[in-house]
Every structure is written in C-alpha cells, then in structure tokens.
N, C-alpha and C. Protein backbone atom coordinates (compact mmCIF):
# COMPACT_ATOMS: atom_id res chain seq x y z
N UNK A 1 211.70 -81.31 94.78
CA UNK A 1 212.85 -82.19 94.75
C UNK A 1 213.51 -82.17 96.11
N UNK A 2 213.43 -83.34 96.77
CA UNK A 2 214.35 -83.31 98.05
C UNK A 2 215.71 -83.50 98.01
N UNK A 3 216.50 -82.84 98.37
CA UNK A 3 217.47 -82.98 98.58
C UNK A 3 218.33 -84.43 99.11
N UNK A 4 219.43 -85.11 98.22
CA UNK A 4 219.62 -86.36 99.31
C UNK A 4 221.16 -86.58 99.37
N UNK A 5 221.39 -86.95 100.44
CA UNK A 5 223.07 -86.29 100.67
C UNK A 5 223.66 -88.19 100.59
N UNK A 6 224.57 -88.32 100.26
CA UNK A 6 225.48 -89.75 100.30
C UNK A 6 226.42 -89.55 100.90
N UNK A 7 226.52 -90.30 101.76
CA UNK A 7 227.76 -90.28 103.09
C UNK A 7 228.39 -91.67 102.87
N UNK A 8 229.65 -91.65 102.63
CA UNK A 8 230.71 -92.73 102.57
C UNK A 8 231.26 -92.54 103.20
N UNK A 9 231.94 -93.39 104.99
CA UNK A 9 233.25 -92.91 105.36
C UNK A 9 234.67 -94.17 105.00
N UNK A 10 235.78 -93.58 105.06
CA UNK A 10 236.22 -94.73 104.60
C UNK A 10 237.00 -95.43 105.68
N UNK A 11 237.04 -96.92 105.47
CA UNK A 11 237.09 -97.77 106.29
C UNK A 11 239.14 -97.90 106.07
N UNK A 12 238.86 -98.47 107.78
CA UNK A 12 241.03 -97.94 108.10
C UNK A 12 241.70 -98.71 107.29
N UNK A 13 241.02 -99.68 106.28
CA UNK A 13 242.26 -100.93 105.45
C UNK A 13 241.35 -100.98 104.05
N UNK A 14 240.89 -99.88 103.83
CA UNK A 14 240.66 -99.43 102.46
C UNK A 14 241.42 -98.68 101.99
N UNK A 15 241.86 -98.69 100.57
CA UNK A 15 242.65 -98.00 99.77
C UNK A 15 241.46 -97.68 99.16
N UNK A 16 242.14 -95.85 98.51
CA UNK A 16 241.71 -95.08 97.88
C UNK A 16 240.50 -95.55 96.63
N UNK A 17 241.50 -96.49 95.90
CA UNK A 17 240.57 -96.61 94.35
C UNK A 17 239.16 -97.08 95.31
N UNK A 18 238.93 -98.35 96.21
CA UNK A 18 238.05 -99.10 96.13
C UNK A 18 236.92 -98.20 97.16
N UNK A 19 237.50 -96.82 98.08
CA UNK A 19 236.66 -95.81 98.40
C UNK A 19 236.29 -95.42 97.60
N UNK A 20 236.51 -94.77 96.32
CA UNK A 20 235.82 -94.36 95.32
C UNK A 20 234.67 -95.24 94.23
N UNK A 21 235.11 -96.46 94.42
CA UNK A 21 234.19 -97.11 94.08
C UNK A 21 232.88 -97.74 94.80
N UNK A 22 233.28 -97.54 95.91
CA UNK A 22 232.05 -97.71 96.67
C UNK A 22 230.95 -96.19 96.57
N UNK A 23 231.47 -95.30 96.99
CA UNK A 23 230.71 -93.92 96.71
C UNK A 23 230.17 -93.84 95.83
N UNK A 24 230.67 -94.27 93.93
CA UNK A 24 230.54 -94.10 93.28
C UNK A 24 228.99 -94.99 92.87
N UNK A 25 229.14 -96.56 93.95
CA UNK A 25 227.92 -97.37 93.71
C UNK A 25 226.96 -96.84 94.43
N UNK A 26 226.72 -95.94 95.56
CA UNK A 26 225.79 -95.63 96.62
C UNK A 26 225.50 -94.48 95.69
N UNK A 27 226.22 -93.31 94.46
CA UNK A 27 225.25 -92.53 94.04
C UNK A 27 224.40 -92.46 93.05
N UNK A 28 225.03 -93.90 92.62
CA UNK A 28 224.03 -94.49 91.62
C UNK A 28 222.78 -95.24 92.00
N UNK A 29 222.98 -95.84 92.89
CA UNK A 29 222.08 -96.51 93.73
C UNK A 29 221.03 -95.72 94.16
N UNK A 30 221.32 -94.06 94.76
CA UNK A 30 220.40 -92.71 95.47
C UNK A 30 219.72 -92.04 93.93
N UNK A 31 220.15 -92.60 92.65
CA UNK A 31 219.38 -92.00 91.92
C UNK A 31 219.21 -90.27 91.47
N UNK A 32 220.55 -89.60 92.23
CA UNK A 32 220.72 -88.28 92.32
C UNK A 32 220.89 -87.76 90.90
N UNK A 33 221.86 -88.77 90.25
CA UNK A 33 222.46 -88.41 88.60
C UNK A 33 221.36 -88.37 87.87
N UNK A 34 220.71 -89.23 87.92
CA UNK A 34 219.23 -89.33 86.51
C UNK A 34 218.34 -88.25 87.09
N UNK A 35 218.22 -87.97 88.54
CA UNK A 35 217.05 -86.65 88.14
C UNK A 35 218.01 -85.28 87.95
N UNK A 36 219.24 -85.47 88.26
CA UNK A 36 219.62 -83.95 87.94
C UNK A 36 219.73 -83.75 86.25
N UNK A 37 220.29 -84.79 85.85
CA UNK A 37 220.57 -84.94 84.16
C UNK A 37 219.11 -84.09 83.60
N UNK A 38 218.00 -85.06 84.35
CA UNK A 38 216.59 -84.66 83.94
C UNK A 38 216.18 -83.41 83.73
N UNK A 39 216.74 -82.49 84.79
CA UNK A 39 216.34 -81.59 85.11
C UNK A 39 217.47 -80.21 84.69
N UNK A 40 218.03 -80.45 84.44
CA UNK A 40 219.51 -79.95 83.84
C UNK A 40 219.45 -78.82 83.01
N UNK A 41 218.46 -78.96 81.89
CA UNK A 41 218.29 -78.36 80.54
C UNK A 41 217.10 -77.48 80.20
N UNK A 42 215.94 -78.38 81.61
CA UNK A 42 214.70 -77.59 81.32
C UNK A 42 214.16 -76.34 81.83
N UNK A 43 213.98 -75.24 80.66
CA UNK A 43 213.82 -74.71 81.32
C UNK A 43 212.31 -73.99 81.80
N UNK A 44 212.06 -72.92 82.98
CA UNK A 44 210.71 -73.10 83.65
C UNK A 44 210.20 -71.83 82.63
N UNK A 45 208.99 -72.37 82.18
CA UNK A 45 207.97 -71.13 81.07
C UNK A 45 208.09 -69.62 81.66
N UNK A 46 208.54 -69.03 80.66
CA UNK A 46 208.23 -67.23 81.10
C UNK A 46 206.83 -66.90 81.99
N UNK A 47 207.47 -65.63 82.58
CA UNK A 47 206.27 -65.28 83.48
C UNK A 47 205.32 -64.54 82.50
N UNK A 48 204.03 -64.24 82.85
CA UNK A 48 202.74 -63.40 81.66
C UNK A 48 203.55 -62.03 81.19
N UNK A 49 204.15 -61.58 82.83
CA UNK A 49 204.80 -60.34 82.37
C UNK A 49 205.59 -59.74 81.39
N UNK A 50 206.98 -60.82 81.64
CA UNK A 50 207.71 -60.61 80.39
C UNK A 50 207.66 -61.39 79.34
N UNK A 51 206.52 -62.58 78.60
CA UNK A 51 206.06 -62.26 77.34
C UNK A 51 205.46 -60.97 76.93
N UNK A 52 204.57 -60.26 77.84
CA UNK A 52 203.74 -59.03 77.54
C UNK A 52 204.50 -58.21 76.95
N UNK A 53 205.54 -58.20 78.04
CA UNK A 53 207.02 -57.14 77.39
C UNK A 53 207.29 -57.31 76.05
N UNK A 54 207.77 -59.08 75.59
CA UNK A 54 208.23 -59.23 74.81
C UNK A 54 207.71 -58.66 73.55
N UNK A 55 205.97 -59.11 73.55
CA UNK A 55 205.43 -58.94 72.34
C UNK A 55 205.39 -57.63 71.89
N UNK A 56 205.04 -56.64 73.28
CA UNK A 56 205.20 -55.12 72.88
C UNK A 56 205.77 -54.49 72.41
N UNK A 57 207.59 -55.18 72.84
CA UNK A 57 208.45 -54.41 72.22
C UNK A 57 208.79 -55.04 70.29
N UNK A 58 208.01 -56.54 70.12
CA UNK A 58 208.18 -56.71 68.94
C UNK A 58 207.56 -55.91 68.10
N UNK A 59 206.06 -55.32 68.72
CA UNK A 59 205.25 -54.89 67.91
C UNK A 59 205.69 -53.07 67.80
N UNK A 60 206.27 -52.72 68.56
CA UNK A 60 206.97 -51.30 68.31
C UNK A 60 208.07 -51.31 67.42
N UNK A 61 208.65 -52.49 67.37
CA UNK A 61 209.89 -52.37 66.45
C UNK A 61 209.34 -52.93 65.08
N UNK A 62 208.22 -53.44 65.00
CA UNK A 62 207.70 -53.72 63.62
C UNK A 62 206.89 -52.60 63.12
N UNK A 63 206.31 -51.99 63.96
CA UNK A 63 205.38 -50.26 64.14
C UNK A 63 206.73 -49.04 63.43
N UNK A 64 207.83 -49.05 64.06
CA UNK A 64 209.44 -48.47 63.54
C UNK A 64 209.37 -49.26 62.34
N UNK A 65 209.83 -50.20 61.55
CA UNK A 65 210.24 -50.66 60.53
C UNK A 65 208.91 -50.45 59.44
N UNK A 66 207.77 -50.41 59.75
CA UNK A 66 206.78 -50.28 58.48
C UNK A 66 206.68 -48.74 58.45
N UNK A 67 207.27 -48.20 59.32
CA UNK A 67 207.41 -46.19 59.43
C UNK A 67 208.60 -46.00 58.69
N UNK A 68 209.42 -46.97 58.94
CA UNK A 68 210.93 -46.23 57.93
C UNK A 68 210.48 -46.62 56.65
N UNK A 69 209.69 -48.15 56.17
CA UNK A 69 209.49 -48.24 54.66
C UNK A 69 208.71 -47.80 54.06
N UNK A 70 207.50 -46.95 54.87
CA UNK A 70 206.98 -45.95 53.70
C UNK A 70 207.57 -44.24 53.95
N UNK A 71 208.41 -44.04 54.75
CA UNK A 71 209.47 -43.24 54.35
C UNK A 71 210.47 -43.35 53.87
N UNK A 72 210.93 -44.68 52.87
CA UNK A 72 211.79 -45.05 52.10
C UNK A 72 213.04 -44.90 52.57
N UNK A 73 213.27 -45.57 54.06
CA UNK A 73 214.27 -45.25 54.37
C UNK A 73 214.95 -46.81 54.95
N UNK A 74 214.21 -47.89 54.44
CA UNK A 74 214.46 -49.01 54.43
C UNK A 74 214.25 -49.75 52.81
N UNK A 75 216.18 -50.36 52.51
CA UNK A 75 215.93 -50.92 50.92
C UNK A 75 215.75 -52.39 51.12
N UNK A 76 214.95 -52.79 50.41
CA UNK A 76 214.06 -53.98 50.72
C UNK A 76 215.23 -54.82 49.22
N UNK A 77 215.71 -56.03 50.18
CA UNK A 77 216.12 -56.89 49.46
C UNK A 77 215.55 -57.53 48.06
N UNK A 78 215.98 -57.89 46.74
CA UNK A 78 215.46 -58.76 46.00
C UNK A 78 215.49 -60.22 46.31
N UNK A 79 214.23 -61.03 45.87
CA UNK A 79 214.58 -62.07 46.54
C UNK A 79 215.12 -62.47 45.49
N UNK A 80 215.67 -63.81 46.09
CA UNK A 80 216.05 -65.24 45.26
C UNK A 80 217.60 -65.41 46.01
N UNK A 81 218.63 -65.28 45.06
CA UNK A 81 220.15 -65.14 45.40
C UNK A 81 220.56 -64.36 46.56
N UNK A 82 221.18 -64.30 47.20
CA UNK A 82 222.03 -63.09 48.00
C UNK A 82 223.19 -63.51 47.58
C-alpha cells in the first residue's frame, strides 16, 4: 500500500467552510477512505508458531481436565435445563 498524502492550500478569498469542502472532494477523489475502510478490520493469519502454541496448550488443558475426571474431581453437568 503506498502511501498518498492530499495537499490543499487555501486560497487568500476563501472562507473556511468552502476549504473544507474542497479537501474533503480531493480525498475522495485519492481513494484513501475505501482502501483504509478495506483494510481496517482484517486481520493478517497467525504465524505456524503460535497456532503450534495454541493447540499445545489446548491439548494439555484437555490432558488436565480428562486427569481431574477420572479422579472425580470434576462434576459433570446434567444435560438439558441449567
């Protein structure tokens, strides 16, 4: 993504509102708003590493939880209602 800068200067027998409306048409015009919007939210895929992490530490804490329930030290919900 290149960077793109909008330069407005304002002219000596312009008033304020109609500087802002000119700026406002040149950054619509540069297209800056629609790729940042684009790009805003997404985010970039985990590295191999820390999924590796991730799964390991799921599988130790599921390795802990099937160790506490046949040492009966986990009470296993009834289903249906809570």
């Amino acid at each position: 993504m290149s960077n793109v800068n909008v330069e407005v200067k304002k002219n000596p027998n312009e008033n304020t509102i109609s500087f802002v409306r000119r700026f406002q048409k040149r950054v619509q015009e540069s297209g800056i708003l629609p790729r940042v919007r684009s790009i805003r939210y997404s985010d970039r895929p985990l590295s191999s590493l820390k999924t590796k992490r991730a799964k390991l530490k799921k599988l130790g804490n599921l390795a802990k939880y099937e160790l506490a329930k046949k040492m009966g030290k986990v009470i296993e919900r009834k289903k249906g209602r809570r």
